[in-house]
PDB file of N, CA and C in Angstrom:
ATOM      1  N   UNK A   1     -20.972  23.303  25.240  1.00  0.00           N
ATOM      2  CA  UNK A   1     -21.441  22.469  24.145  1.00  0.00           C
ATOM      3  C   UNK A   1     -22.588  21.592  24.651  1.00  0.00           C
ATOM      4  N   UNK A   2     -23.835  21.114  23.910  1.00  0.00           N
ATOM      5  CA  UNK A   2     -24.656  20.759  24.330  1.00  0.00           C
ATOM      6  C   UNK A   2     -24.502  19.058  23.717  1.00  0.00           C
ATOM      7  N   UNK A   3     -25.137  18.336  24.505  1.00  0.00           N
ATOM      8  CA  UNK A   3     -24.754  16.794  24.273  1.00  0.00           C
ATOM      9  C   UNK A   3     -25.853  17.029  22.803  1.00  0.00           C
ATOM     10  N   UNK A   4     -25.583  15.921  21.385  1.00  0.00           N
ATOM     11  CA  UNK A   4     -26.243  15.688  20.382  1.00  0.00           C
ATOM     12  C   UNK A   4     -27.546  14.848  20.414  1.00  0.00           C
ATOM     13  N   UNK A   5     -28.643  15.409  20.195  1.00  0.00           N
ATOM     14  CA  UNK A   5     -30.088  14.021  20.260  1.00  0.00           C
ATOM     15  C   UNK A   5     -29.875  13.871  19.132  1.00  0.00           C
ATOM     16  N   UNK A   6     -30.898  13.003  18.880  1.00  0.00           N
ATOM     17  CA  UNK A   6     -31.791  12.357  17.535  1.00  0.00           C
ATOM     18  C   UNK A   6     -33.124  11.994  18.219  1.00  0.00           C
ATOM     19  N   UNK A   7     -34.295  12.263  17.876  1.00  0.00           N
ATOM     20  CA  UNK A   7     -35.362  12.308  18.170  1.00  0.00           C
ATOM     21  C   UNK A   7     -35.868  10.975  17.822  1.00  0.00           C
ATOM     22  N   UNK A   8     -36.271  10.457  18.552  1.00  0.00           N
ATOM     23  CA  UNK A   8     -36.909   8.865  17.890  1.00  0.00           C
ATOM     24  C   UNK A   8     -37.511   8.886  16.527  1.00  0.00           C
ATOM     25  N   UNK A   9     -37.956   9.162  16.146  1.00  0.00           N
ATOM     26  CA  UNK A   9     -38.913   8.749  14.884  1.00  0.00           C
ATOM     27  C   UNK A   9     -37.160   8.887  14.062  1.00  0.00           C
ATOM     28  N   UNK A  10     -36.197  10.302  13.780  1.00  0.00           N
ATOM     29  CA  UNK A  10     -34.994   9.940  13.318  1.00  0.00           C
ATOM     30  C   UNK A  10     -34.104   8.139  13.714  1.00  0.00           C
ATOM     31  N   UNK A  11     -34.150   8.136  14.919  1.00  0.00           N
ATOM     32  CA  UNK A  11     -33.580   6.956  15.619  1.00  0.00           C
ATOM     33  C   UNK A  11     -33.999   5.432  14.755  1.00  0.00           C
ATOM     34  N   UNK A  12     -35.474   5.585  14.657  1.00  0.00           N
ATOM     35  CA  UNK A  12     -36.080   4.624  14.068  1.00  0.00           C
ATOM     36  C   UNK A  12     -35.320   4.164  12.438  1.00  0.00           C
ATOM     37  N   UNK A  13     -35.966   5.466  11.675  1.00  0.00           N
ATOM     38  CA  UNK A  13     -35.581   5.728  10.582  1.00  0.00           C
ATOM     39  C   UNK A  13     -33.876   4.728   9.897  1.00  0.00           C
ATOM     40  N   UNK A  14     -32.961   5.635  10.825  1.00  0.00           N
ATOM     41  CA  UNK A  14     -31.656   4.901  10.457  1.00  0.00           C
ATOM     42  C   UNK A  14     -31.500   3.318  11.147  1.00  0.00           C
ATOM     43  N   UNK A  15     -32.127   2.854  12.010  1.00  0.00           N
ATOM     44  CA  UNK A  15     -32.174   1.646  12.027  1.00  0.00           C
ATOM     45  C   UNK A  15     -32.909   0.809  11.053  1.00  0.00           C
ATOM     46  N   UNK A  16     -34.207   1.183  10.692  1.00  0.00           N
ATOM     47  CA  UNK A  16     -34.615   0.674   9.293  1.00  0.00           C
ATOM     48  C   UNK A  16     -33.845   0.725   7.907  1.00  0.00           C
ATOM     49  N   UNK A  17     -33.412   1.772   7.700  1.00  0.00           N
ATOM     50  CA  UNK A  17     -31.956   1.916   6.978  1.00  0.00           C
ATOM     51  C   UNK A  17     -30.740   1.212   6.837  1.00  0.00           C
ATOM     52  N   UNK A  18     -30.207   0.898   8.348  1.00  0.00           N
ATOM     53  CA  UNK A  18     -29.239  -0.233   8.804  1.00  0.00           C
ATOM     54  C   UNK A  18     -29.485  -1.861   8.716  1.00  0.00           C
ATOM     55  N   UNK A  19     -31.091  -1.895   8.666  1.00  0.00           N
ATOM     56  CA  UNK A  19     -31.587  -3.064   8.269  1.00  0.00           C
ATOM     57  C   UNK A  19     -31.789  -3.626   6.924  1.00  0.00           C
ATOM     58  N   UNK A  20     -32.410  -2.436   6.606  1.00  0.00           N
ATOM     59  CA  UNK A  20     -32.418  -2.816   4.746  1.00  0.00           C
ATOM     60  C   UNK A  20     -30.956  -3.551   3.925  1.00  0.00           C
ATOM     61  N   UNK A  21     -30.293  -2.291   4.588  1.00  0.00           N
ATOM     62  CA  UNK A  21     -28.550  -2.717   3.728  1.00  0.00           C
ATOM     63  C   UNK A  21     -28.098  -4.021   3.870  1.00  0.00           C
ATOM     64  N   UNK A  22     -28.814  -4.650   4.936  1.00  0.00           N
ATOM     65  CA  UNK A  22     -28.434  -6.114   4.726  1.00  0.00           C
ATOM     66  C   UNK A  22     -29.079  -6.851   2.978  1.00  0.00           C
ATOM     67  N   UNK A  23     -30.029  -6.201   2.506  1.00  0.00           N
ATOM     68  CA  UNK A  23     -31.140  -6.989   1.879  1.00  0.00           C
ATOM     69  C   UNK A  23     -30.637  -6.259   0.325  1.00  0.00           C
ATOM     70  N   UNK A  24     -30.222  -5.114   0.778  1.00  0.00           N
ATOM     71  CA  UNK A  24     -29.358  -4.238  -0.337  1.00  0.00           C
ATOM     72  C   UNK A  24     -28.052  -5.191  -1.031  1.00  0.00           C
ATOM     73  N   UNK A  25     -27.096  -4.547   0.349  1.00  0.00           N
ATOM     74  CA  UNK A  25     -26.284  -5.261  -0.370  1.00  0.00           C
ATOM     75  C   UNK A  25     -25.897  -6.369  -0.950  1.00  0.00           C
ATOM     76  N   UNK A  26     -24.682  -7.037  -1.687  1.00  0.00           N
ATOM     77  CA  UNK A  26     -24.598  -8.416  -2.001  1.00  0.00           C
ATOM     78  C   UNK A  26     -23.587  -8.744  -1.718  1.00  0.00           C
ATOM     79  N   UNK A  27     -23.105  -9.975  -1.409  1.00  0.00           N
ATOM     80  CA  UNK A  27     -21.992 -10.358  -0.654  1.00  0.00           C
ATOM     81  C   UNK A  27     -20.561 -10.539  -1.757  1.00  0.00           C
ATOM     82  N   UNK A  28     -19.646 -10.281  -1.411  1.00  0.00           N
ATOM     83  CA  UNK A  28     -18.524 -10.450  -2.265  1.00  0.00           C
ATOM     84  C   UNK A  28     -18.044 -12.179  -2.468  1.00  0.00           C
ATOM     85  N   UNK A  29     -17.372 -11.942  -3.731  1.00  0.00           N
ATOM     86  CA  UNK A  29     -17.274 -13.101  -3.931  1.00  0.00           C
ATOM     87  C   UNK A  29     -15.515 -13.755  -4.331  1.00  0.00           C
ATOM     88  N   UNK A  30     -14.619 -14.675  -4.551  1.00  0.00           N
ATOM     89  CA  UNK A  30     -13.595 -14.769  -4.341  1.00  0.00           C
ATOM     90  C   UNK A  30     -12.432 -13.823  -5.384  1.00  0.00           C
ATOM     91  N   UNK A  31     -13.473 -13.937  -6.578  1.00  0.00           N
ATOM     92  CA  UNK A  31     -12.151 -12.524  -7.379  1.00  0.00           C
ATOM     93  C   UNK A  31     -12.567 -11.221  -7.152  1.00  0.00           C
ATOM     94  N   UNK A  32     -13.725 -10.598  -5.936  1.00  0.00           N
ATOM     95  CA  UNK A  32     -12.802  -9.376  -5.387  1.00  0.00           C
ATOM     96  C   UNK A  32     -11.873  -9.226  -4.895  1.00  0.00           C
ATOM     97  N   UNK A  33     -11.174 -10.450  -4.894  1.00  0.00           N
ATOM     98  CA  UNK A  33      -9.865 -10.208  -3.414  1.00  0.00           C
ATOM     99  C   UNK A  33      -8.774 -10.647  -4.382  1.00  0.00           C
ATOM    100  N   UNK A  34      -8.518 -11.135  -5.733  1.00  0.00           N
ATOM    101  CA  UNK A  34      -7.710 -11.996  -6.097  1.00  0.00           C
ATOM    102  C   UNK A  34      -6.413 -11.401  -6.037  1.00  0.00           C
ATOM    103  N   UNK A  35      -6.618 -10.283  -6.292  1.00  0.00           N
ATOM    104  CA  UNK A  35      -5.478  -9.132  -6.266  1.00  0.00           C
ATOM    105  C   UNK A  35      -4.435  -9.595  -5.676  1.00  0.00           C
ATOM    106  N   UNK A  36      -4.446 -10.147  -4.359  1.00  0.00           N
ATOM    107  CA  UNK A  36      -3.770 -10.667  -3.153  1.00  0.00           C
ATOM    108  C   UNK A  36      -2.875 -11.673  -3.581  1.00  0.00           C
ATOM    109  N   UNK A  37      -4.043 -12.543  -4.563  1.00  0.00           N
ATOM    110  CA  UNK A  37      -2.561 -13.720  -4.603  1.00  0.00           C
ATOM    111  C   UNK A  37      -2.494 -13.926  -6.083  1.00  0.00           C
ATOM    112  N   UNK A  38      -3.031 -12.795  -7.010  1.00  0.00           N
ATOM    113  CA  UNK A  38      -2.258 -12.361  -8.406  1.00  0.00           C
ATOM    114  C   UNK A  38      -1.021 -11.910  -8.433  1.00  0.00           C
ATOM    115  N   UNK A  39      -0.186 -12.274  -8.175  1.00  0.00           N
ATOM    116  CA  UNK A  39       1.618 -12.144  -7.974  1.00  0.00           C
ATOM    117  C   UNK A  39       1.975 -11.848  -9.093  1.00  0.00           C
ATOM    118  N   UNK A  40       1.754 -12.657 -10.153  1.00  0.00           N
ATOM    119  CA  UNK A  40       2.841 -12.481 -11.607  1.00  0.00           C
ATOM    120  C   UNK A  40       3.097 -11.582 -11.583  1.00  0.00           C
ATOM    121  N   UNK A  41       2.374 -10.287 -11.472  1.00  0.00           N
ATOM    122  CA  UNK A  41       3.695  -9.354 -11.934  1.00  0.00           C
ATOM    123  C   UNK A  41       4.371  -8.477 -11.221  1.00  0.00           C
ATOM    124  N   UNK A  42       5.171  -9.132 -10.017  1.00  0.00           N
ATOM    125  CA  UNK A  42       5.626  -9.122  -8.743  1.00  0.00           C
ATOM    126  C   UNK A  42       6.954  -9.644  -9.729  1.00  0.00           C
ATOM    127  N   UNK A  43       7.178 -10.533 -10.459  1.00  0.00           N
ATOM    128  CA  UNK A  43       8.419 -11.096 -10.997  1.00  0.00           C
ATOM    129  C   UNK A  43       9.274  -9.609 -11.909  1.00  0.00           C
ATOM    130  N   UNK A  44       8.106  -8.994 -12.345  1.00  0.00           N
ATOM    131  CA  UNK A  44       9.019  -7.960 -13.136  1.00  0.00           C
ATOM    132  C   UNK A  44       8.789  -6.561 -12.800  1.00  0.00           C
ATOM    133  N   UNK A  45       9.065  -6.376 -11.043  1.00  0.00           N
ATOM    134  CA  UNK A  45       9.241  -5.295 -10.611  1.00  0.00           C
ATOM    135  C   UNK A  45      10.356  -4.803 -10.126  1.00  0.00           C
ATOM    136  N   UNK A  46      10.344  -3.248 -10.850  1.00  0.00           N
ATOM    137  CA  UNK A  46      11.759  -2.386  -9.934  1.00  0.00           C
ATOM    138  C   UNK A  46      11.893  -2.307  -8.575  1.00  0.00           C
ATOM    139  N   UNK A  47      12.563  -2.618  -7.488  1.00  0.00           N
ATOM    140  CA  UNK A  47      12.615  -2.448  -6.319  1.00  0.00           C
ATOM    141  C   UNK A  47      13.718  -1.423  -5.902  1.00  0.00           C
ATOM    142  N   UNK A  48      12.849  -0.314  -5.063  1.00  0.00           N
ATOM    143  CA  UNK A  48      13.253   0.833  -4.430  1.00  0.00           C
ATOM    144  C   UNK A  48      13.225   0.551  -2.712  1.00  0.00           C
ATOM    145  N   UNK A  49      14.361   0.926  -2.236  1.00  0.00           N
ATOM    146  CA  UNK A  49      14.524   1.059  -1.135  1.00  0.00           C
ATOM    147  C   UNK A  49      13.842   2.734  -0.662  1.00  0.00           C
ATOM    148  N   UNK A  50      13.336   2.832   0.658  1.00  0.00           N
ATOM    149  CA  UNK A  50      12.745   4.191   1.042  1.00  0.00           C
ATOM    150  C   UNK A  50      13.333   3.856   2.914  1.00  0.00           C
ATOM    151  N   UNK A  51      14.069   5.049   3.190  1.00  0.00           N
ATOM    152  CA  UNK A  51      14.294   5.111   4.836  1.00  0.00           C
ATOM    153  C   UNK A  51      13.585   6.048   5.151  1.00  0.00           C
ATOM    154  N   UNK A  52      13.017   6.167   6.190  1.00  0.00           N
ATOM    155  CA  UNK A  52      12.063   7.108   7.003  1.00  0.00           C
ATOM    156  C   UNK A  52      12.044   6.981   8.630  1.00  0.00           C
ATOM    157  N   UNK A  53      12.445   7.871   9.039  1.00  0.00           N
ATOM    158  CA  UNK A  53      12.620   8.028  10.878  1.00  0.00           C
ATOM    159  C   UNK A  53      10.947   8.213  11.117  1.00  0.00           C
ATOM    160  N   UNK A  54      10.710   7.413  11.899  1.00  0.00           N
ATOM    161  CA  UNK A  54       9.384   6.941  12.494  1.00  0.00           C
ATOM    162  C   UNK A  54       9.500   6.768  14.401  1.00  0.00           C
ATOM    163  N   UNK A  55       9.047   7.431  15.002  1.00  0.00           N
ATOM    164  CA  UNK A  55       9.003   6.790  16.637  1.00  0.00           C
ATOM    165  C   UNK A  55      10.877   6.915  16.988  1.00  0.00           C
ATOM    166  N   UNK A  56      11.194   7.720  16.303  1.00  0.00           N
ATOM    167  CA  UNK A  56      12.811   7.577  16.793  1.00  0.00           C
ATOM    168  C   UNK A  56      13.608   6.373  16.287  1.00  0.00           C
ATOM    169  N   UNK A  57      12.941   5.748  15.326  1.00  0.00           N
ATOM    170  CA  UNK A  57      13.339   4.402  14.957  1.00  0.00           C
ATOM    171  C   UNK A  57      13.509   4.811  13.246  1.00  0.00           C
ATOM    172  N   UNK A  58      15.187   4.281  12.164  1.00  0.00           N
ATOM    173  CA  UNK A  58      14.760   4.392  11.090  1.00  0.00           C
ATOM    174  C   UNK A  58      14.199   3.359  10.233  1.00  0.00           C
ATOM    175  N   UNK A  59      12.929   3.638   9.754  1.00  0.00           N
ATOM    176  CA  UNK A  59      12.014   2.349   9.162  1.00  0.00           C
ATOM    177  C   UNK A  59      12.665   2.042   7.868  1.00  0.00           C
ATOM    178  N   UNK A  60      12.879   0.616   7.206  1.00  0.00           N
ATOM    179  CA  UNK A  60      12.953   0.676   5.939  1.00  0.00           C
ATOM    180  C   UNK A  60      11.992   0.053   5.190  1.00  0.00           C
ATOM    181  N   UNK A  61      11.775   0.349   4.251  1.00  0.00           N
ATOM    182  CA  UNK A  61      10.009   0.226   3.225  1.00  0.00           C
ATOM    183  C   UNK A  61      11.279  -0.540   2.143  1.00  0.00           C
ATOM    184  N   UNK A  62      10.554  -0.938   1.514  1.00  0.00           N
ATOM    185  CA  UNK A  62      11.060  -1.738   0.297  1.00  0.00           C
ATOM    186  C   UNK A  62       9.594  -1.166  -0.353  1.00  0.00           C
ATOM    187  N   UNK A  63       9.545  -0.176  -2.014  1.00  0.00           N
ATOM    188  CA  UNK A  63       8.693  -0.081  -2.616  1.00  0.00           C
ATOM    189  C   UNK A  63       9.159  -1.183  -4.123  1.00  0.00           C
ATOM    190  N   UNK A  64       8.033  -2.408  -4.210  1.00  0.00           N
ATOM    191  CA  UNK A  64       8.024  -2.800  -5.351  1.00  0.00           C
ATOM    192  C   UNK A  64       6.832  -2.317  -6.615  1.00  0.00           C
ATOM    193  N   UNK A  65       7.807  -1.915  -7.900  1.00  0.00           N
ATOM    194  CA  UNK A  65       6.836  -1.084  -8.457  1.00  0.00           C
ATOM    195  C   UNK A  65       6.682  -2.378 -10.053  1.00  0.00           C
ATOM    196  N   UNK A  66       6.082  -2.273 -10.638  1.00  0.00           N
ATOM    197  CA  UNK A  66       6.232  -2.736 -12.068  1.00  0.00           C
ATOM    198  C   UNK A  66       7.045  -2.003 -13.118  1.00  0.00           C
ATOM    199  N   UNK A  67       7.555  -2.510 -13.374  1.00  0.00           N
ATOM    200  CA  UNK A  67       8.455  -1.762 -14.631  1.00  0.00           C
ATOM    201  C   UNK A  67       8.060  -0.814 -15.966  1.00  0.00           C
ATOM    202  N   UNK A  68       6.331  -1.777 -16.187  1.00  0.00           N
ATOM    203  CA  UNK A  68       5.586  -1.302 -17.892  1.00  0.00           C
ATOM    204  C   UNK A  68       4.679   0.035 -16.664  1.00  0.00           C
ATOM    205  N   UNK A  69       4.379  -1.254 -16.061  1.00  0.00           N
ATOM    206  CA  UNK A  69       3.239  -0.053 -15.037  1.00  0.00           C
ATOM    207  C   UNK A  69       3.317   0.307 -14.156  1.00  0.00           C
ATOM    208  N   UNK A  70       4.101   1.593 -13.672  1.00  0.00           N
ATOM    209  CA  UNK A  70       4.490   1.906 -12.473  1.00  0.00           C
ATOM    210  C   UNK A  70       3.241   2.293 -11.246  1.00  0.00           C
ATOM    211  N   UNK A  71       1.998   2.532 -11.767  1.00  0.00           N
ATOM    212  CA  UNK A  71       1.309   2.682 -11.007  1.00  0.00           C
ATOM    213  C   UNK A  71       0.817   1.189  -9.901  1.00  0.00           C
ATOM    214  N   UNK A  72       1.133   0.353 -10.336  1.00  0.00           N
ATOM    215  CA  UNK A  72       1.021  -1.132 -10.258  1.00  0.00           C
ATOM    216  C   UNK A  72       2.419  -1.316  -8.911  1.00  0.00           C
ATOM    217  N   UNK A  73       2.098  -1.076  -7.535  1.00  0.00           N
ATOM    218  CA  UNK A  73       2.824  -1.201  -6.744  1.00  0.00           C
ATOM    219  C   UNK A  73       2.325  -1.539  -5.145  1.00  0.00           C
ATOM    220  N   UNK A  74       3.492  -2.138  -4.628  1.00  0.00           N
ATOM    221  CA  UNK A  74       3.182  -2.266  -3.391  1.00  0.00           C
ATOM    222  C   UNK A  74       4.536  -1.963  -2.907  1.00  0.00           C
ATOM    223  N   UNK A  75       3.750  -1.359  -1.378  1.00  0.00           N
ATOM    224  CA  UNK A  75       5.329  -1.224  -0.212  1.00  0.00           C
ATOM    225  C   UNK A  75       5.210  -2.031   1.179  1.00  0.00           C
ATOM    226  N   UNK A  76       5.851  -2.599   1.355  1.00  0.00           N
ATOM    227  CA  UNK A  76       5.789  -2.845   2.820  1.00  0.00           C
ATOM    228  C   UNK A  76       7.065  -2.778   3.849  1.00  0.00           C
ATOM    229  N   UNK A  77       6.219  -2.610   4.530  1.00  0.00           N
ATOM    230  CA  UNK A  77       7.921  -2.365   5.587  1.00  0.00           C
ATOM    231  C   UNK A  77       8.488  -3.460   6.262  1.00  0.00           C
ATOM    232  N   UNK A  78       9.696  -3.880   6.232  1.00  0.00           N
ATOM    233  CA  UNK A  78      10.853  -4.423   6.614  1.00  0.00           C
ATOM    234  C   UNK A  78      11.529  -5.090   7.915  1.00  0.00           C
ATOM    235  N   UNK A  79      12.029  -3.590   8.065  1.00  0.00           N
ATOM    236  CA  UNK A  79      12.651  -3.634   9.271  1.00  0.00           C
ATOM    237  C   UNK A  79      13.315  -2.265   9.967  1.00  0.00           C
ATOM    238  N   UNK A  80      13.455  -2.108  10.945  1.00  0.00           N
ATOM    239  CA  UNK A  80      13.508  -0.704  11.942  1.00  0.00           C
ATOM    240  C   UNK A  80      14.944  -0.992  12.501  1.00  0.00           C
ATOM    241  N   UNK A  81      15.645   0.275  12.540  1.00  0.00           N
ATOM    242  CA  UNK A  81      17.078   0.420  12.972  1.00  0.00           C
ATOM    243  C   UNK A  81      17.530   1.537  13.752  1.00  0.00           C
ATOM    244  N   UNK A  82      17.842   1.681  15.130  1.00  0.00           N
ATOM    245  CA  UNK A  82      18.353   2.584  15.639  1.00  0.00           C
ATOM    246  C   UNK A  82      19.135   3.458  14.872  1.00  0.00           C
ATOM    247  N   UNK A  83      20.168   2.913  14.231  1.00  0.00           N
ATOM    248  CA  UNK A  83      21.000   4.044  13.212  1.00  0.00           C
ATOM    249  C   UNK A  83      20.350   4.066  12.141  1.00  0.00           C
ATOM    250  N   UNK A  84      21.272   5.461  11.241  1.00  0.00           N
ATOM    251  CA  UNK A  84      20.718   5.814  10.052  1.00  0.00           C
ATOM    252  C   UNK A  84      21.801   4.567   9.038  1.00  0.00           C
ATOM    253  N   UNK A  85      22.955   4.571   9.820  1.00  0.00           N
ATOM    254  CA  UNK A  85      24.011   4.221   8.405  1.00  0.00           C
ATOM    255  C   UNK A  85      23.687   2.887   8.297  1.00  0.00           C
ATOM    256  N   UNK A  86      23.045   1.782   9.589  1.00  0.00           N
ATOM    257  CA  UNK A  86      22.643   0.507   9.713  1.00  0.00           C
ATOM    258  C   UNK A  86      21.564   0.289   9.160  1.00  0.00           C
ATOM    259  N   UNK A  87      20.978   1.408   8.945  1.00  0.00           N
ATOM    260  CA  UNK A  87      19.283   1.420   8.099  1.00  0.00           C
ATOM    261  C   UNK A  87      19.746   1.133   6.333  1.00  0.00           C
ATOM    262  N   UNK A  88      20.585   1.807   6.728  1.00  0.00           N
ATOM    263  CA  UNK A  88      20.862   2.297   4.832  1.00  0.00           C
ATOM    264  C   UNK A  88      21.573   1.212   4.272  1.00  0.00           C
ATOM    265  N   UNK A  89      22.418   0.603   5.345  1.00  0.00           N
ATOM    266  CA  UNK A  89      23.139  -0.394   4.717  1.00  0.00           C
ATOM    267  C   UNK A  89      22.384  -1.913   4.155  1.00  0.00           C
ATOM    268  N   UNK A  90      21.734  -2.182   5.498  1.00  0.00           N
ATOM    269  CA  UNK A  90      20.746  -3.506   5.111  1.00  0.00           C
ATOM    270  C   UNK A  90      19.622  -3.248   3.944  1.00  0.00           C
ATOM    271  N   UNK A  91      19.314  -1.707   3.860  1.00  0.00           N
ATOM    272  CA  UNK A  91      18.017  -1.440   2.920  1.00  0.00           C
ATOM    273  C   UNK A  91      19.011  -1.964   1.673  1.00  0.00           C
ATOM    274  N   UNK A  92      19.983  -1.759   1.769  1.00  0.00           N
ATOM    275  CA  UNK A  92      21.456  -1.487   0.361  1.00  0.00           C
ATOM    276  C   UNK A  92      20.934  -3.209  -0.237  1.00  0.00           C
ATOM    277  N   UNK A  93      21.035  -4.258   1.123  1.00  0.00           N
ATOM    278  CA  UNK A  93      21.636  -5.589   1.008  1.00  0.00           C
ATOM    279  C   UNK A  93      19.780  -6.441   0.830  1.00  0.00           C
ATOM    280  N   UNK A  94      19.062  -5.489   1.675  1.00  0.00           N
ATOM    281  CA  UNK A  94      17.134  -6.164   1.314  1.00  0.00           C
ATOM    282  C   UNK A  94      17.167  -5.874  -0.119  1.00  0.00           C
ATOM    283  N   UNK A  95      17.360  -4.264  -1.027  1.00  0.00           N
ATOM    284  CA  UNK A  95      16.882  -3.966  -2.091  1.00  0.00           C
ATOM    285  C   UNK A  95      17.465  -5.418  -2.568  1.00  0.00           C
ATOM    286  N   UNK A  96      19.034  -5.684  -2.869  1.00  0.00           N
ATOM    287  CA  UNK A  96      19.390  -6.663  -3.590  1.00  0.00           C
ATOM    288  C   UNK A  96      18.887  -7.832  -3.656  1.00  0.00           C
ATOM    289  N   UNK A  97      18.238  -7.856  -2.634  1.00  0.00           N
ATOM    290  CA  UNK A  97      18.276  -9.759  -2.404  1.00  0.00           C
ATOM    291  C   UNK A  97      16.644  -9.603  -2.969  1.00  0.00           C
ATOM    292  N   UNK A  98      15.375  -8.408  -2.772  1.00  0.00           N
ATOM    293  CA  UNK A  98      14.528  -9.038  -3.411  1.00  0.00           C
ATOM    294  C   UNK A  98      13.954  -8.261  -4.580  1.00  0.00           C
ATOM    295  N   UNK A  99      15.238  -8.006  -5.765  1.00  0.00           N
ATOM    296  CA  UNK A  99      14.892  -7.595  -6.585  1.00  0.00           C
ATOM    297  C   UNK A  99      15.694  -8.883  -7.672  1.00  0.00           C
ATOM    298  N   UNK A 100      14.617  -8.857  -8.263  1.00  0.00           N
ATOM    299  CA  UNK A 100      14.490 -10.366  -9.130  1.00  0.00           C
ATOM    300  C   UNK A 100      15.659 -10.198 -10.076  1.00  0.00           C
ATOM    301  N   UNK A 101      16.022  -9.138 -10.726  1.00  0.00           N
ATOM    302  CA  UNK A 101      17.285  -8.711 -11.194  1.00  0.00           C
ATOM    303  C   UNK A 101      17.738  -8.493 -10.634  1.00  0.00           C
ATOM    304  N   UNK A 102      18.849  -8.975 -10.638  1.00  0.00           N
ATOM    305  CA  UNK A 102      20.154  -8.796  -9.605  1.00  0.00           C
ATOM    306  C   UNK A 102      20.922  -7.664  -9.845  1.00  0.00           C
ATOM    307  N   UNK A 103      20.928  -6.936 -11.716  1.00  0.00           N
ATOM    308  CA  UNK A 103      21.891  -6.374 -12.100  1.00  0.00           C
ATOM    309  C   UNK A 103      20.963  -5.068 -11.801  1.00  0.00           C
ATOM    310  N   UNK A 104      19.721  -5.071 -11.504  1.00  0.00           N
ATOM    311  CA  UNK A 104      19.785  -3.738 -11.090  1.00  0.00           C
ATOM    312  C   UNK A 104      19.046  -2.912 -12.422  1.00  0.00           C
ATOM    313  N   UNK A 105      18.825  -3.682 -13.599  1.00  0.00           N
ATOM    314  CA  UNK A 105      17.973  -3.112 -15.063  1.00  0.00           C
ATOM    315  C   UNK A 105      16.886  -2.463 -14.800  1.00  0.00           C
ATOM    316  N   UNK A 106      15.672  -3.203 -14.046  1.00  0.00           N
ATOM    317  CA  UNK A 106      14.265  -2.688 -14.191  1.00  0.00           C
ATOM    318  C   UNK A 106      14.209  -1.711 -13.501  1.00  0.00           C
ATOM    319  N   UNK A 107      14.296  -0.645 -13.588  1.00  0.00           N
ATOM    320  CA  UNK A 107      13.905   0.738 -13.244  1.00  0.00           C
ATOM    321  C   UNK A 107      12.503   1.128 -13.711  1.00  0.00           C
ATOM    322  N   UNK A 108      12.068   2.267 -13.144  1.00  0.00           N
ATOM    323  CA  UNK A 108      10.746   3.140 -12.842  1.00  0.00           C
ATOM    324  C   UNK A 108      11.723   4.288 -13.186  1.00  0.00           C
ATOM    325  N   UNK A 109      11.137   5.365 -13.913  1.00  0.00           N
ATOM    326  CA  UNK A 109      11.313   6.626 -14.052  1.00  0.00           C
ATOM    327  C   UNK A 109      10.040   7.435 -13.788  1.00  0.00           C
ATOM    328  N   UNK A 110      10.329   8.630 -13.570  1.00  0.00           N
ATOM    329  CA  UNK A 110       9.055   9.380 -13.126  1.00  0.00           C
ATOM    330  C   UNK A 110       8.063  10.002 -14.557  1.00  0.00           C
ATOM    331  N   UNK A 111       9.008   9.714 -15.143  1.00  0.00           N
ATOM    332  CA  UNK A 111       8.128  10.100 -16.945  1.00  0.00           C
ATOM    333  C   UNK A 111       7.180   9.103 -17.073  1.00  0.00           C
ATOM    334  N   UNK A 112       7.491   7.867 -15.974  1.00  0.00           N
ATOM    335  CA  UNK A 112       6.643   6.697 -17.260  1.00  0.00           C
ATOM    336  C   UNK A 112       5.313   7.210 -16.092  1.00  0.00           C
ATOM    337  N   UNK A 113       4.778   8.503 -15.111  1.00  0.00           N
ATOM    338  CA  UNK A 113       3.858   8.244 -14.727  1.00  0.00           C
ATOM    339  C   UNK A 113       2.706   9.242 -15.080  1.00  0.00           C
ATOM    340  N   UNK A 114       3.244   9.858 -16.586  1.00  0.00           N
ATOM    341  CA  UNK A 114       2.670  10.798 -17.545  1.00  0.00           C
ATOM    342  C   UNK A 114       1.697  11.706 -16.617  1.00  0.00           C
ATOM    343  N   UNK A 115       2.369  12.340 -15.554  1.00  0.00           N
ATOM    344  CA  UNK A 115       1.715  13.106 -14.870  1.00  0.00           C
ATOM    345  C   UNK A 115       1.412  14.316 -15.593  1.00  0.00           C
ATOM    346  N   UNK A 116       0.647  15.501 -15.407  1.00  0.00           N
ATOM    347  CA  UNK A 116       0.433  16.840 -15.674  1.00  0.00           C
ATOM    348  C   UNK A 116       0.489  17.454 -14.459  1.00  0.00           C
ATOM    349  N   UNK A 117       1.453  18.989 -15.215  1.00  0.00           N
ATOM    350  CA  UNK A 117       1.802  19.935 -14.170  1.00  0.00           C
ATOM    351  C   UNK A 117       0.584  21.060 -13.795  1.00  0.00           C
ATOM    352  N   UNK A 118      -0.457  21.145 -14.852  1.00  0.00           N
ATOM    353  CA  UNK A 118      -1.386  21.956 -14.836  1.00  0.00           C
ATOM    354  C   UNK A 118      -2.301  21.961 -14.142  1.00  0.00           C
TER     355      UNK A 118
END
């Protein structure tokens, strides 16, 4: 395999390029990010437990979804457990504790994500 050039006058080129984009682009401003700490509708989400063996370790994910809008979700992970049945059990006792219903109502079904099979 032969090492890759770029011939100077190319070399030049994309550094003038790399320079412009400063003058191009425009800087972001605080509601691109708001997403982050728009929570409300974090109060009326279904929470799914997910176990997954990772590194020999079983991970547990907590997926919180919205109830109207299931596409409207976040997951993050938890906590990691040598066993499977110690994984499953605390995921049992995390789902409960941070799902805002206690009784367990707000569900996600896979209909509400009007997929097509075609």
């Amino acid at each position: 395999m032969s090492n890759f050039r770029l011939d100077r006058k190319a070399y030049n080129e994309m550094l003038n390029l790399l320079n412009n984009q400063h003058f191009t682009e425009k800087p972001g401003v605080n509601s691109d990010m708001a997403f982050l700490s728009d929570d409300w509708w974090l109060r009326d989400t279904a929470v799914m437990e997910n176990i997954v063996k990772r590194k020999g370790m079983w991970e547990i994910q907590l997926v919180f979804a919205h109830y109207q809008e299931p596409q409207k979700l976040i997951k993050r992970v938890i906590a990691r457990y040598a066993s499977k049945q110690k994984a499953e059990l605390n995921a049992w006792y995390m789902k409960r504790l941070a799902a805002k219903d206690q009784r367990g109502t707000l569900k996600v079904d896979i209909k509400d994500f009007k997929l097509c099979d075609s």
